[in-house]
Protein backbone atom coordinates (compact mmCIF):
# COMPACT_ATOMS: atom_id res chain seq x y z
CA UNK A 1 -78.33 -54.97 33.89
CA UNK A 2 -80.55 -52.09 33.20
CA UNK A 3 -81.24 -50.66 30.26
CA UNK A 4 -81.75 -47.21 31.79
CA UNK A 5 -82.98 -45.91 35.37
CA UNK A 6 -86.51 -44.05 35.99
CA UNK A 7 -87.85 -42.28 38.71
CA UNK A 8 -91.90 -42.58 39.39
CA UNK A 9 -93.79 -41.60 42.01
CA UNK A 10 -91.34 -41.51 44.27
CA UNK A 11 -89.75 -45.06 43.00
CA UNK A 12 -86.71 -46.11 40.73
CA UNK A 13 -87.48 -48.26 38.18
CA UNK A 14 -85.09 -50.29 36.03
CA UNK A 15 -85.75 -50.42 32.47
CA UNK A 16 -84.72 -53.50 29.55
CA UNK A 17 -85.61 -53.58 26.42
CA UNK A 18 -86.84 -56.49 24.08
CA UNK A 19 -87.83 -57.71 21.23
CA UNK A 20 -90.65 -59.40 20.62
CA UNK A 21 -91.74 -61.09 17.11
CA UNK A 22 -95.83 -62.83 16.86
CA UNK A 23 -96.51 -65.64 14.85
CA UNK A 24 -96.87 -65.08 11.28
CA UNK A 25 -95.39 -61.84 11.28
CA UNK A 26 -92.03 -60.64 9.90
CA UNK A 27 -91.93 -57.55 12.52
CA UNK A 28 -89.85 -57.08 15.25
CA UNK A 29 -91.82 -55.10 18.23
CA UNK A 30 -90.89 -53.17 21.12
CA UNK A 31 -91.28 -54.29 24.39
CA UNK A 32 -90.40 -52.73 27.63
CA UNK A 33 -89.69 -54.28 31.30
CA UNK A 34 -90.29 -52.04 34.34
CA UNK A 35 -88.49 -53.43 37.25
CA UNK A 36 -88.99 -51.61 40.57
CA UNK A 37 -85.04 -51.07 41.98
CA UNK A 38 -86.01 -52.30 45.97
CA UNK A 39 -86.30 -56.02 46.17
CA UNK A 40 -89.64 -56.39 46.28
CA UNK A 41 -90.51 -54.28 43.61
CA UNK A 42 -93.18 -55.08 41.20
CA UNK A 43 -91.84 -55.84 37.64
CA UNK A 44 -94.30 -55.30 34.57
CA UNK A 45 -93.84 -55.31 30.72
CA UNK A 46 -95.13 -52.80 28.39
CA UNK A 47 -95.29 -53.22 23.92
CA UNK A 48 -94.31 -49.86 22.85
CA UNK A 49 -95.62 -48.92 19.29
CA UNK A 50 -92.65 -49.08 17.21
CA UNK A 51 -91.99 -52.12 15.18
CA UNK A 52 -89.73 -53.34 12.37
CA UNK A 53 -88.38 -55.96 10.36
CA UNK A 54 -84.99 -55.72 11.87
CA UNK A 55 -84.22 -56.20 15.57
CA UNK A 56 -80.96 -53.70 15.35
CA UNK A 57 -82.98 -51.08 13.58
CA UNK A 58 -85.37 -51.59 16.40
CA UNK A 59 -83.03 -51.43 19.38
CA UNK A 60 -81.32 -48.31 17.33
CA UNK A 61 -85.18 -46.50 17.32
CA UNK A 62 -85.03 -47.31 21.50
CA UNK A 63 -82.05 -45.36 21.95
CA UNK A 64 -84.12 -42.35 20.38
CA UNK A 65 -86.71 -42.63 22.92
CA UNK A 66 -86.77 -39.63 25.49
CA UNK A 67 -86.88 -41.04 29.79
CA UNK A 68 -90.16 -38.75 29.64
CA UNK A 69 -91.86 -40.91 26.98
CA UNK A 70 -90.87 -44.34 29.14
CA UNK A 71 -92.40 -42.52 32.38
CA UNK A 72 -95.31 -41.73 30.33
CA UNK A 73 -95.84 -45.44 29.57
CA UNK A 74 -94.68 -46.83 32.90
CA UNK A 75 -97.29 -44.45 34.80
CA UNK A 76 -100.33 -45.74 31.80
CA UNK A 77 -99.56 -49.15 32.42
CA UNK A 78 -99.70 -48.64 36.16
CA UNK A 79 -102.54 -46.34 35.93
C-alpha cells in the first residue's frame, strides 16, 4: 500500500516510508521508496535528512513533509 501518490515527468509514483537505524547508532532515519505505478516501473530508495531516536516521532515528522519536497527528491535521485 502506498504511502502517498506522486506525479513526475509524466509518471505516478508510489511512495512508502521507512525507517532505517545503522550500526552503532541510536537514530532512527528516514528513508523513502519510489515505486513507479505501471508494472514495470523502476523502484528506487532515497535517505531523507531527518533522523531521530524514536521511530513514531519520525514517521510523525513524514506526515509534515509537503508532495513538492518528495518530487524534489524523487527527480535528484533520478537526476
Amino acid at each position: 500500500m502506498a504511502w502517498r501518490v506522486l506525479e513526475h515527468a509524466d509518471q505516478r509514483w508510489n511512495v512508502s516510508i521507512a525507517a532505517e537505524r545503522r550500526p552503532n547508532s541510536a537514530h532512527w532515519n528516514l528513508v523513502f521508496s519510489f515505486r513507479g505505478a505501471d508494472p514495470s516501473g523502476r523502484s528506487l530508495w532515497a535517505t531523507y535528512p531527518i533522523s531521530s531516536s524514536s521511530k513514531s516521532a519520525l514517521f510523525a515528522q513524514a506526515d509534515r513533509i509537503s508532495n513538492d519536497d518528495l518530487v524534489a527528491l524523487l527527480a535528484a535521485k533520478l537526476g
